[in-house]
Protein backbone atom coordinates (compact mmCIF):
# COMPACT_ATOMS: atom_id res chain seq x y z
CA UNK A 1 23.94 -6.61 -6.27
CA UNK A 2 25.13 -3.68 -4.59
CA UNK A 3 22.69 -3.64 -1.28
CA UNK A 4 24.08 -7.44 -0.17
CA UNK A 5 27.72 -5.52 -1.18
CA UNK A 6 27.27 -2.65 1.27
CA UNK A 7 25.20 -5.26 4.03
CA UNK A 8 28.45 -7.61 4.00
CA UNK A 9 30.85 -4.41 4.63
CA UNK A 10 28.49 -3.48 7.32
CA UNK A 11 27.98 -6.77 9.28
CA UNK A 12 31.71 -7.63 8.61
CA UNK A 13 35.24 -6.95 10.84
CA UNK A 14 37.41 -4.75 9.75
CA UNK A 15 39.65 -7.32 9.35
CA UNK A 16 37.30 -9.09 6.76
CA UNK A 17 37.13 -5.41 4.43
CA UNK A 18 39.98 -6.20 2.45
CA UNK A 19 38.70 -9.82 1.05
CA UNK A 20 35.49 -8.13 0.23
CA UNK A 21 37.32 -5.08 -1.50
CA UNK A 22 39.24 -7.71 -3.45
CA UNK A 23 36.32 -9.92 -4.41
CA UNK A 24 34.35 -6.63 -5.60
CA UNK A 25 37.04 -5.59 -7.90
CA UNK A 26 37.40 -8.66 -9.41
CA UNK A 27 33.95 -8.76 -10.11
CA UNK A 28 33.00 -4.56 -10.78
CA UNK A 29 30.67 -5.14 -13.34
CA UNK A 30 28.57 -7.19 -11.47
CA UNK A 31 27.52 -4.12 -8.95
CA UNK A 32 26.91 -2.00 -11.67
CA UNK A 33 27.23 1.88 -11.67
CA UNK A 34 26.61 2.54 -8.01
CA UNK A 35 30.00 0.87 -6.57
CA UNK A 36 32.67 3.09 -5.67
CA UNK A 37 35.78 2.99 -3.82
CA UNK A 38 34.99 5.30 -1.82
CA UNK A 39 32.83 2.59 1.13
CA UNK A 40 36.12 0.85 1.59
CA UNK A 41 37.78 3.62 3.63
CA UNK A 42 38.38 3.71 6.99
CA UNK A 43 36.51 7.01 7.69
CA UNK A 44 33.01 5.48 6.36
CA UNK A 45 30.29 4.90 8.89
CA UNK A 46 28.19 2.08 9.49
CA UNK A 47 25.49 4.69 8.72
CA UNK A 48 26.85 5.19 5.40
CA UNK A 49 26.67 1.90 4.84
CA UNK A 50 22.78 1.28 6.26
CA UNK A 51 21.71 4.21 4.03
CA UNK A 52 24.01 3.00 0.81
CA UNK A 53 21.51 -0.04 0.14
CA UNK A 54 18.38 1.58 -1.16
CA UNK A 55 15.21 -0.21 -0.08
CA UNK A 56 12.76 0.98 -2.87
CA UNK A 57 14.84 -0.37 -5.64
CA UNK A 58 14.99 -3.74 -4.39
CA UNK A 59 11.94 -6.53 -4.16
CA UNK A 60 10.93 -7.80 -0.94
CA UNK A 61 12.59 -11.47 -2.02
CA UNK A 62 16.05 -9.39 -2.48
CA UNK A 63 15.63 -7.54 0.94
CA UNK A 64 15.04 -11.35 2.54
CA UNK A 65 18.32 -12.24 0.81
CA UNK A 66 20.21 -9.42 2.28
CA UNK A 67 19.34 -10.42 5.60
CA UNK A 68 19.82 -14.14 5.36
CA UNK A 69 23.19 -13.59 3.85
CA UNK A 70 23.76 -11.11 6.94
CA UNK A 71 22.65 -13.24 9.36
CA UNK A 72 24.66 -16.54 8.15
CA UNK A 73 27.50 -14.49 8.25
CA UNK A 74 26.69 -13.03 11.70
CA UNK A 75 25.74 -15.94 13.58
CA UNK A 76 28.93 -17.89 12.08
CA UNK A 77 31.45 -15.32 13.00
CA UNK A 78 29.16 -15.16 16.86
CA UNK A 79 31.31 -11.87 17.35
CA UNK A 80 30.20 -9.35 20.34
CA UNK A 81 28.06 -6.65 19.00
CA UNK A 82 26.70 -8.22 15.63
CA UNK A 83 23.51 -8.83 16.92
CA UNK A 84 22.88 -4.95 17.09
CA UNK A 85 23.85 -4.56 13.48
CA UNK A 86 21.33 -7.54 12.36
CA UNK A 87 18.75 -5.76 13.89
CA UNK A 88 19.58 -2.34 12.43
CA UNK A 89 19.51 -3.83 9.45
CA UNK A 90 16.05 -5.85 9.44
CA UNK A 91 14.88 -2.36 10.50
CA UNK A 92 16.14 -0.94 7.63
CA UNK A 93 14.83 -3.61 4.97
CA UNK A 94 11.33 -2.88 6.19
CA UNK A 95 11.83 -6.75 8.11
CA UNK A 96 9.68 -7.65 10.52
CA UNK A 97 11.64 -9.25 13.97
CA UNK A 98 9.44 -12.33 13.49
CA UNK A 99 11.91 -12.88 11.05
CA UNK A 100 14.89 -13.06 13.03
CA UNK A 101 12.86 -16.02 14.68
CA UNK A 102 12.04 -17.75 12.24
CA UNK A 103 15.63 -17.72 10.74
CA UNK A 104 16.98 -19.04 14.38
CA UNK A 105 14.93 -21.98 13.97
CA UNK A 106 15.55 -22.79 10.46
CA UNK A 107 19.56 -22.08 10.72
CA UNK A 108 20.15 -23.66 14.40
CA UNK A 109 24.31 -23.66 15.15
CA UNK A 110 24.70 -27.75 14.12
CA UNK A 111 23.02 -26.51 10.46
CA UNK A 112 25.08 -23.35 10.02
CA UNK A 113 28.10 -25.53 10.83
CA UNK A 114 27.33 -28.38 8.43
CA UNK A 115 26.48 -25.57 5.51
CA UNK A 116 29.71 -24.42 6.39
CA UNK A 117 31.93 -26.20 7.84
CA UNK A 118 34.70 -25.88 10.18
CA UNK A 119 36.56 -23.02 8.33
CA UNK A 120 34.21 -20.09 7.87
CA UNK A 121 35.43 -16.64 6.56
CA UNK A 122 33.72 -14.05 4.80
CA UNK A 123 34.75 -16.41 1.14
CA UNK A 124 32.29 -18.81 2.19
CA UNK A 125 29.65 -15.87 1.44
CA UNK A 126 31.17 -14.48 -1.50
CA UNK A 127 31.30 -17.46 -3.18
CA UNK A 128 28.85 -19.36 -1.70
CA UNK A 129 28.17 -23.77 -2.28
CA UNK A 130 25.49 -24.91 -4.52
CA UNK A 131 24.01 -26.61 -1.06
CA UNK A 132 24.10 -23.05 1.19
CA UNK A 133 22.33 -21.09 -2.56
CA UNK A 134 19.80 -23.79 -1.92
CA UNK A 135 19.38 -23.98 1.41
CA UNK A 136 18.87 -19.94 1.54
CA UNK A 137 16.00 -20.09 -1.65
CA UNK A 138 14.31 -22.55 0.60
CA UNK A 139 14.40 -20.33 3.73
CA UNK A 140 13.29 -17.22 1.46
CA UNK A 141 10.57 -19.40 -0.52
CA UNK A 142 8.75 -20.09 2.48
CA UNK A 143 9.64 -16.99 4.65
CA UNK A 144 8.12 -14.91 1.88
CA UNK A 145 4.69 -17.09 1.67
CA UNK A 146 3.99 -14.50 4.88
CA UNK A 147 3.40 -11.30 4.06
CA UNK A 148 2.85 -9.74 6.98
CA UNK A 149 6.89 -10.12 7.69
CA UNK A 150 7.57 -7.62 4.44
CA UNK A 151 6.40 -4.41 6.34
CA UNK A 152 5.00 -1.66 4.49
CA UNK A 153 6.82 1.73 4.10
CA UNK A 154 5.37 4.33 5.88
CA UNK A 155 4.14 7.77 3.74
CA UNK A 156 4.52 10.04 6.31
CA UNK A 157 3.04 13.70 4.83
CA UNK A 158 0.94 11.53 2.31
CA UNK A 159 -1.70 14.10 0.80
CA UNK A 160 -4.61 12.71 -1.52
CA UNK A 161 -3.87 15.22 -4.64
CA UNK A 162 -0.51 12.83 -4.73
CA UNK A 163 -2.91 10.21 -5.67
CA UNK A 164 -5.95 11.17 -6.90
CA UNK A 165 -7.06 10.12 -10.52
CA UNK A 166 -7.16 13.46 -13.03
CA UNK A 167 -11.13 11.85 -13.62
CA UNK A 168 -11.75 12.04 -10.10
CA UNK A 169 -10.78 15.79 -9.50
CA UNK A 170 -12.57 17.07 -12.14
CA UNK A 171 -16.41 15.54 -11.83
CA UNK A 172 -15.70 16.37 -8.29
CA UNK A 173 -15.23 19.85 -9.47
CA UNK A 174 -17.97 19.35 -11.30
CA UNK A 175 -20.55 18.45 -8.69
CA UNK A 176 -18.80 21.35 -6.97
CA UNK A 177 -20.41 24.13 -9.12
CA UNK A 178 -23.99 22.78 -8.45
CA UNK A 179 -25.62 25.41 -6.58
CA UNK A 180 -28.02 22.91 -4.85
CA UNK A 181 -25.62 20.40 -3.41
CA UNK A 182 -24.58 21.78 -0.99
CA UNK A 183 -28.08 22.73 0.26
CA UNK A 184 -29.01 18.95 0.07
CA UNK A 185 -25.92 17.54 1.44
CA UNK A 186 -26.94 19.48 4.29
CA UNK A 187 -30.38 18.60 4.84
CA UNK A 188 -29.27 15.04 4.34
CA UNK A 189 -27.30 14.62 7.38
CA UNK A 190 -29.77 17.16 9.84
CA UNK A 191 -31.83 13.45 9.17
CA UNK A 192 -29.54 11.84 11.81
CA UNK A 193 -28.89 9.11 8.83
CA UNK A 194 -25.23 8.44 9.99
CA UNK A 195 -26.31 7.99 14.00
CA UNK A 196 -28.59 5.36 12.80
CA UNK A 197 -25.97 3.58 10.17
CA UNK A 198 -23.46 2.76 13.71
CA UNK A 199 -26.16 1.60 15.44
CA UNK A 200 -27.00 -0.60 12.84
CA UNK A 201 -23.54 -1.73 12.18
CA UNK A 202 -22.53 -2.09 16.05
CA UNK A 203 -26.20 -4.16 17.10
CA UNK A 204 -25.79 -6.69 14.04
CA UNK A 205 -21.87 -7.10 13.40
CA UNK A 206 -18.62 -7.70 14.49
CA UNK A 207 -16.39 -4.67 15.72
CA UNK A 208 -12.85 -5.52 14.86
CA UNK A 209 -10.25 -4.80 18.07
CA UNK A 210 -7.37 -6.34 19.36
CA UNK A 211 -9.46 -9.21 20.88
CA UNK A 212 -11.88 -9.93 17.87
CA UNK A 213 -10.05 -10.02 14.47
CA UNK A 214 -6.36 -8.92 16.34
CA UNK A 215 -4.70 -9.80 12.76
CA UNK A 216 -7.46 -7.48 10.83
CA UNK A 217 -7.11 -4.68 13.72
CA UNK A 218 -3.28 -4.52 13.23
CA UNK A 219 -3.64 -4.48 9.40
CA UNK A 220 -5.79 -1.81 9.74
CA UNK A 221 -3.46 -0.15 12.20
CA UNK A 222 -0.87 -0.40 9.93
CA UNK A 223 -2.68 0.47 6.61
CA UNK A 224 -3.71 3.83 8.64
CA UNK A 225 0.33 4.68 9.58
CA UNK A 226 1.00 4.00 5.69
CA UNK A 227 -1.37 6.64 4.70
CA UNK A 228 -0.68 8.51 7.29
CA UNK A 229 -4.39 8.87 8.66
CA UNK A 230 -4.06 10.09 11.96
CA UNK A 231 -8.23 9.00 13.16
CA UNK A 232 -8.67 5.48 12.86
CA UNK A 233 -11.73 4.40 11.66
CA UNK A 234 -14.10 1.34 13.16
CA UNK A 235 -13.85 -1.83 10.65
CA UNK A 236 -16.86 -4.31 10.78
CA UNK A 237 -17.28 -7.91 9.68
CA UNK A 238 -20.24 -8.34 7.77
CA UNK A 239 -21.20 -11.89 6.47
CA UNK A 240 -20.88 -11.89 2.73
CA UNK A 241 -18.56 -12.71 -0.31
CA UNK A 242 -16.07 -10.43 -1.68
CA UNK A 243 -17.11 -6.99 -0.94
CA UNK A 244 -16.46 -3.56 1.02
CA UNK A 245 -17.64 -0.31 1.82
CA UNK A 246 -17.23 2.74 3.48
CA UNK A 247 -20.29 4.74 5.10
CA UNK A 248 -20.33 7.39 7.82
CA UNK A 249 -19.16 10.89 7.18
CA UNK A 250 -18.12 12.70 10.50
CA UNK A 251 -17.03 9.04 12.10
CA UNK A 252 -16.69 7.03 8.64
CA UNK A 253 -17.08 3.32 9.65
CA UNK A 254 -15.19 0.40 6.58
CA UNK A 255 -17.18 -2.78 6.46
CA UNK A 256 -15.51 -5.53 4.76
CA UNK A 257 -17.13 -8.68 4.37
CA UNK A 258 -16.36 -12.40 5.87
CA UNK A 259 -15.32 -13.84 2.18
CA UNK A 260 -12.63 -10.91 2.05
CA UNK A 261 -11.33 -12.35 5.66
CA UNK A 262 -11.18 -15.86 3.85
CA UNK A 263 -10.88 -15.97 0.32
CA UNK A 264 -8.11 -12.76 -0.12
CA UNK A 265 -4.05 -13.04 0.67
CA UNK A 266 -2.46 -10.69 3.47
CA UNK A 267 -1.41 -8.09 0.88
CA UNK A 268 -4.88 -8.48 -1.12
CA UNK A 269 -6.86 -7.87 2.21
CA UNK A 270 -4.51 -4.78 2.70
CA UNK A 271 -4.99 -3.26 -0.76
CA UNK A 272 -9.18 -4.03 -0.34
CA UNK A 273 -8.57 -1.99 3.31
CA UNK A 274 -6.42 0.71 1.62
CA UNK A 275 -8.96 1.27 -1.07
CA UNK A 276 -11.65 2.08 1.56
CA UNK A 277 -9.28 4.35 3.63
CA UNK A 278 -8.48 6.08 0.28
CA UNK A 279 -12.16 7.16 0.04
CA UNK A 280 -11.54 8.55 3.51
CA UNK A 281 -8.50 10.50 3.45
CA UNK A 282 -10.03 11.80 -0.30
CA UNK A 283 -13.03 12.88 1.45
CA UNK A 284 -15.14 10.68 -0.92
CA UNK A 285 -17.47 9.52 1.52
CA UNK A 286 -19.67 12.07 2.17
CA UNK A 287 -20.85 12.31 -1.62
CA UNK A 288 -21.07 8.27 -1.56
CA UNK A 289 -23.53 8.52 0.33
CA UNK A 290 -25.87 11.35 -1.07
CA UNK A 291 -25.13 9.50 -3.95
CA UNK A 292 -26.52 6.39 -2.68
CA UNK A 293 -29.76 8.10 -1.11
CA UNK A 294 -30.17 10.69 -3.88
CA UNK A 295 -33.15 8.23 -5.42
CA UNK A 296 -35.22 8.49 -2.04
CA UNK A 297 -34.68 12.30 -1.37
CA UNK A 298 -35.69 12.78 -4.97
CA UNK A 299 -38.86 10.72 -4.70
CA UNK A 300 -39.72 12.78 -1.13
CA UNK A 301 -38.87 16.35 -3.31
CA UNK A 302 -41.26 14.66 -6.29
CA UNK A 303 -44.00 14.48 -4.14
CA UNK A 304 -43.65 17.99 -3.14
CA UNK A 305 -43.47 19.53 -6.47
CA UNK A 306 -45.70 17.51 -8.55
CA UNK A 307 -42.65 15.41 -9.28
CA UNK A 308 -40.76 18.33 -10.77
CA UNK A 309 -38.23 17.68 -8.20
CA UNK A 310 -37.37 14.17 -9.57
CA UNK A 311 -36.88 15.38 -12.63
CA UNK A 312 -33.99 17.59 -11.22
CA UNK A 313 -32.62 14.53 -8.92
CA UNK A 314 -32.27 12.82 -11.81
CA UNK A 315 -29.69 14.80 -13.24
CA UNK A 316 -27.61 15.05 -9.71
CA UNK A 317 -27.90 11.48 -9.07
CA UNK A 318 -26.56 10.56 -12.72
CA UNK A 319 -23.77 13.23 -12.12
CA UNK A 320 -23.07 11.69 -8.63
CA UNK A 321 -22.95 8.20 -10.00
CA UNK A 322 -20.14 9.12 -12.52
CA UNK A 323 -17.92 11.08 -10.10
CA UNK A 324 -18.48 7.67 -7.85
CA UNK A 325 -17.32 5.13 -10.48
CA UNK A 326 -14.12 7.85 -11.68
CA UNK A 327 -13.93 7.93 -7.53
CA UNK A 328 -12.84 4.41 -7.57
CA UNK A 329 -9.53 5.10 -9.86
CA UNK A 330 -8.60 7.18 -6.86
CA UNK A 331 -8.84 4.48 -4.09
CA UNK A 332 -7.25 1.78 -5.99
CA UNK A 333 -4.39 3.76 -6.26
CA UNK A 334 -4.52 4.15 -2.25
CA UNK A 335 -5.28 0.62 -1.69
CA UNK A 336 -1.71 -0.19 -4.01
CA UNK A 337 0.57 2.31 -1.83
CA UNK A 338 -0.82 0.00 1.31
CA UNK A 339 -0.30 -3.43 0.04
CA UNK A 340 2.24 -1.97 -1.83
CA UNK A 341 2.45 -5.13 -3.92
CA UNK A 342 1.28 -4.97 -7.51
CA UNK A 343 0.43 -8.43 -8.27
CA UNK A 344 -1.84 -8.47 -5.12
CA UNK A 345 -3.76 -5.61 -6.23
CA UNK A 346 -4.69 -6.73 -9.72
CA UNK A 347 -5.16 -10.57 -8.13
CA UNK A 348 -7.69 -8.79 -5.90
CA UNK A 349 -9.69 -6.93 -8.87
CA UNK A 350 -9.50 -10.57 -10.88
CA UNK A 351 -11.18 -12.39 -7.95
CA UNK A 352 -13.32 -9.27 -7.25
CA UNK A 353 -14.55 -9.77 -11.08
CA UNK A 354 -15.63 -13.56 -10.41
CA UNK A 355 -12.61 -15.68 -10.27
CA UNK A 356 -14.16 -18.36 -8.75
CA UNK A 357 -12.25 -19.85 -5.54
CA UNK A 358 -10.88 -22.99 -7.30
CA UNK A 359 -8.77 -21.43 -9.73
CA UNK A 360 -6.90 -18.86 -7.09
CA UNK A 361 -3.62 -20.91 -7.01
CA UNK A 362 -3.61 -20.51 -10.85
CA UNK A 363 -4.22 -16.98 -11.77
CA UNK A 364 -2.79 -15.60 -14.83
CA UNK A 365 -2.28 -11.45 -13.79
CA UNK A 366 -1.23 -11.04 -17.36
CA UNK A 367 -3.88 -12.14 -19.38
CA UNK A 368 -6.58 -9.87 -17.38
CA UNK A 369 -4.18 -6.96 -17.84
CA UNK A 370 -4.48 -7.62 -22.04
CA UNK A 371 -8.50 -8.29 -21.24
CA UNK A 372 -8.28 -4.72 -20.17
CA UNK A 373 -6.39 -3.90 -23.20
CA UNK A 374 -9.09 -5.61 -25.36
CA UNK A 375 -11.95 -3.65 -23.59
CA UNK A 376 -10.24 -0.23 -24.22
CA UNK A 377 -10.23 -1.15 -27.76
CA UNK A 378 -13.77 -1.06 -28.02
CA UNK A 379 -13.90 2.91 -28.64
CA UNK A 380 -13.22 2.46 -32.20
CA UNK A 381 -16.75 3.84 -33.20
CA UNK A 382 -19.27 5.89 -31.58
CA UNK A 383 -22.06 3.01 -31.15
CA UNK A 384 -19.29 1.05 -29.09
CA UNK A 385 -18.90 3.94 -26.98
CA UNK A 386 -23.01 4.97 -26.71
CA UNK A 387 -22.94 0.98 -25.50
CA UNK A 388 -20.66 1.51 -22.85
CA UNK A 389 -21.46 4.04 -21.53
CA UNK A 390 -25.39 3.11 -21.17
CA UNK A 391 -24.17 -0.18 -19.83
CA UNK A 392 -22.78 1.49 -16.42
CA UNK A 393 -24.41 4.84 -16.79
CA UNK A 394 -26.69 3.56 -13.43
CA UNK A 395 -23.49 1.47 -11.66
CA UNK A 396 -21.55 3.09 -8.55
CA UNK A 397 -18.31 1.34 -9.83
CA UNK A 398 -16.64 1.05 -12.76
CA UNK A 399 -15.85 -2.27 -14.85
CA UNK A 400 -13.25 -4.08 -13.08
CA UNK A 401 -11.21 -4.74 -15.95
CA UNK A 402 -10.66 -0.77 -16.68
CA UNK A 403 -10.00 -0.15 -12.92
CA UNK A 404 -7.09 -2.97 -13.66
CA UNK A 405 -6.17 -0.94 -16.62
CA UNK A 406 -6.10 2.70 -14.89
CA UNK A 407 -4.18 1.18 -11.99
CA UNK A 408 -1.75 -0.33 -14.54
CA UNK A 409 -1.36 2.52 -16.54
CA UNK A 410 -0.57 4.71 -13.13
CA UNK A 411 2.12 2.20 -12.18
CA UNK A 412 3.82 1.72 -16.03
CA UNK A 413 4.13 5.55 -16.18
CA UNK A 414 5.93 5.20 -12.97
CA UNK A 415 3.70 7.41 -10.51
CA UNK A 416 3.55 4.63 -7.91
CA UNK A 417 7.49 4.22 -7.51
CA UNK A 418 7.60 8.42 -7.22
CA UNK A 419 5.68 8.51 -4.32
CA UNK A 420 6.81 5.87 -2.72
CA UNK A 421 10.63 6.71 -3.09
CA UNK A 422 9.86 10.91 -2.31
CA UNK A 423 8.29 9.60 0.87
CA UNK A 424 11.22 7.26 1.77
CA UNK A 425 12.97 10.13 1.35
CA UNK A 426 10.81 12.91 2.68
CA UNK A 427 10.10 10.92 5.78
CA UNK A 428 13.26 12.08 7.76
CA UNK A 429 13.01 15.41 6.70
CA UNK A 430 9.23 15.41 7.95
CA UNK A 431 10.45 13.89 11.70
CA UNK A 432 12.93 16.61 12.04
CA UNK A 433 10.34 19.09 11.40
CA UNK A 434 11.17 20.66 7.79
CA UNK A 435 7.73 19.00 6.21
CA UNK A 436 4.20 20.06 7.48
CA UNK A 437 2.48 16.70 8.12
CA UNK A 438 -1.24 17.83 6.97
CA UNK A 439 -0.34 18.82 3.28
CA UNK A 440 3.07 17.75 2.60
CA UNK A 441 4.38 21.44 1.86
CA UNK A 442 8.28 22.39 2.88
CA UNK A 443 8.13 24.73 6.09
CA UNK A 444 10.95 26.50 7.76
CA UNK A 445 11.75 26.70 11.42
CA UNK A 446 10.62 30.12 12.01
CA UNK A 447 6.96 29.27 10.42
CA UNK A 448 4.13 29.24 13.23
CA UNK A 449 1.74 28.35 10.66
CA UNK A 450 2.09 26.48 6.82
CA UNK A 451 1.73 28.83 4.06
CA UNK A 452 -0.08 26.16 2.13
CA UNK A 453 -2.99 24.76 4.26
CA UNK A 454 -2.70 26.90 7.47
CA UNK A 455 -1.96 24.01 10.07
CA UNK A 456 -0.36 24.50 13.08
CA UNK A 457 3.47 23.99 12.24
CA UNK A 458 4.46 23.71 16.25
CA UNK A 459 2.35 20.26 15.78
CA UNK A 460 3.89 19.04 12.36
């Protein structure tokens, strides 16, 4: 591997270069078409090195490895200044420090010196015992069972078009062209309907913080910096099973409920919290909710005109509940880019379509993925599809299974990995000022203001 090639020239002396140049041209084929002999010379910077191993092409098990490997080596050759680097680096493998902790206690000196013995160099890495393999699985194994030390990568410039499902953008359109939305969307919140949702929320639940919930407040500080959502919403508690929701338009408030806190992994509770920030940064929320209340403003407008007017609602609230369900596509695909794990996000939908609790340590991600298969095969004739569709016509979401299947389909044609590695990318151009941060769109130092969305570029 190539990254734990370029780690071990970084961490190592000068004086160690040569035994690694030696060992990785005896063994060439084994790093593949990225090694060159050009990291060997004498001009290359430790920067060089840091930036040579690529973070988004390797799993969060091989960026553990890198780092254990570093560290062994590190604390073994205890030489002035290697601590630095081993920090540098967990910073660059998207590490948390907890790590370095943990590793400190699970390699004390007396262990690294029995794994190693008396005469370390940098061959007792390169070709390492069957006991020091094993004894560095174990350490990953278990350092890995926490997610929360396998940070998330940060999208800095993130705009929802990057995301948003084709379905989505066009029955939004749709609903767009309705000349008496907008009039109603209006009238709908002069009712004071979103003053009296907080109130609601703040008399009869839990407000997470740093002092209730600190381990759901910090998710959701962190899920916000991935998407790069600048206004943090409030997150409530709400006793309950598996379930979520986002209400509140000017001040949008996420409600998750107490099963999600105890039922759902770190990374599935991340992608359930992504998926309702999604709806945020989208602007979904707003229509959620006329959605959701179109059947009473309908029955007040029926009363008026001889029920005329329900007649008419009927049509908007059908159209409102399809762009809902298609809105869902949209946030699932946010809720992956936070958890940014893809087993956790289709484990969530499984246990979100009834798993029950018992069988969570034996999930099979695989055969729900071909269950989705199976379901999209049932458009081979028109009656299947009449079925279908008048079996969700009244639903605000979508089957689970074909959310599973979207989001899988998204990820296989490789749109996930392209916006995560642009923004890996993209990020340093966007903190040296050469990105606007509202929409993403290249801007040049003279610009006062972004030719795409208008925002002040003296703030991006």
């Amino acid at each position: 591997m190539i990254a734990l090639l370029y780690s071990l020239l970084y961490i190592c002396p000068n004086t160690d270069k040569a035994v690694v140049r030696k060992f990785s041209d005896a063994h060439r084929e084994y790093f593949g078409d990225d090694y060159c002999d050009e990291i060997f010379g004498e001009s290359v910077s430790d920067e060089r090195l840091v930036n040579g191993i690529d973070t988004h092409s390797i799993s969060a098990n091989q960026r553990l490895l890198i780092l254990t490997y570093s560290l062994l080596y590190a604390r073994s050759c205890d030489q002035k200044g290697m601590s630095k680097k081993t920090d540098k680096l967990c910073e660059h493998l998207y590490l948390d420090k907890t790590v370095l902790e943990l590793f400190d206690k699970s390699f004390p000196p007396t262990v690294i010196q029995s794994l190693l013995g008396d005469n370390v160099d940098i061959g007792s890495f390169l070709y390492p015992s069957d006991i020091l393999t094993d004894s560095i699985n174990r350490f990953i194994q278990r350092v890995a069972q926490n997610s929360s030390i396998i940070k998330k990568r940060k999208l800095l410039g993130l705009i929802s078009k990057e995301y948003e499902h084709d379905y989505d953008r066009m029955a939004l359109e749709k609903l767009s062209h309705m000349p008496a939305l907008e009039k109603v969307v209006k009238k709908f919140w002069e009712w004071g309907l979103e003053k009296f949702i907080r109130i609601q929320y703040t008399g009869s639940n839990i407000k997470v913080n740093a002092k209730y919930y600190p381990e759901l407040h910090s998710m959701l500080m962190e899920a916000c910096a991935v998407l790069d959502i600048k206004k943090v919403p409030d997150l409530y508690v709400e006793m309950g099973f598996l379930n979520a929701w986002t209400t509140g338009v000017n001040d949008p408030i996420i409600v998750i409920s107490s099963g999600c806190v105890s039922l759902l992994t770190y990374d599935e509770l991340m992608f359930i919290i992504g998926h309702e920030l999604g709806h945020i940064k989208s602007q979904h929320v707003l229509y959620q909710e006329l959605a959701r209340a179109m059947p009473y403003i309908a029955s007040v407008i029926g009363n008026l005109t001889l029920g005329i007017g329900q007649l008419l609602g009927s049509g908007l609230e059908l159209a409102l509940l399809d762009w809902m369900r298609k809105a869902e596509f949209s946030s699932d695909r946010a809720g992956l880019l936070v958890c940014q794990n893809v087993d956790a996000a289709v484990s969530t939908m499984m246990k979100l379509a009834g798993l029950p609790p018992r069988y969570y340590s034996t999930l099979d991600t695989d055969s729900f993925l071909k269950q989705a298969d199976e379901f999209e095969g049932y458009d081979l004739n028109e009656m299947d599809k009449i079925v279908k569709f008048l079996s969700v016509v009244g639903n605000t979401h979508p089957w689970t299974v074909m959310r599973a299947k979207e989001l899988n389909k998204w990820i296989k044609q490789g749109k996930y990995d392209a916006i995560i590695k642009e923004h890996n990318a993209r990020s340093h151009w966007i903190t040296s000022g050469k990105f606007c941060t509202s929409c993403g769109a290249e801007i040049s130092k003279p610009q006062k203001f972004c030719t795409e969305c208008g925002a002040d570029c003296a703030k991006s």
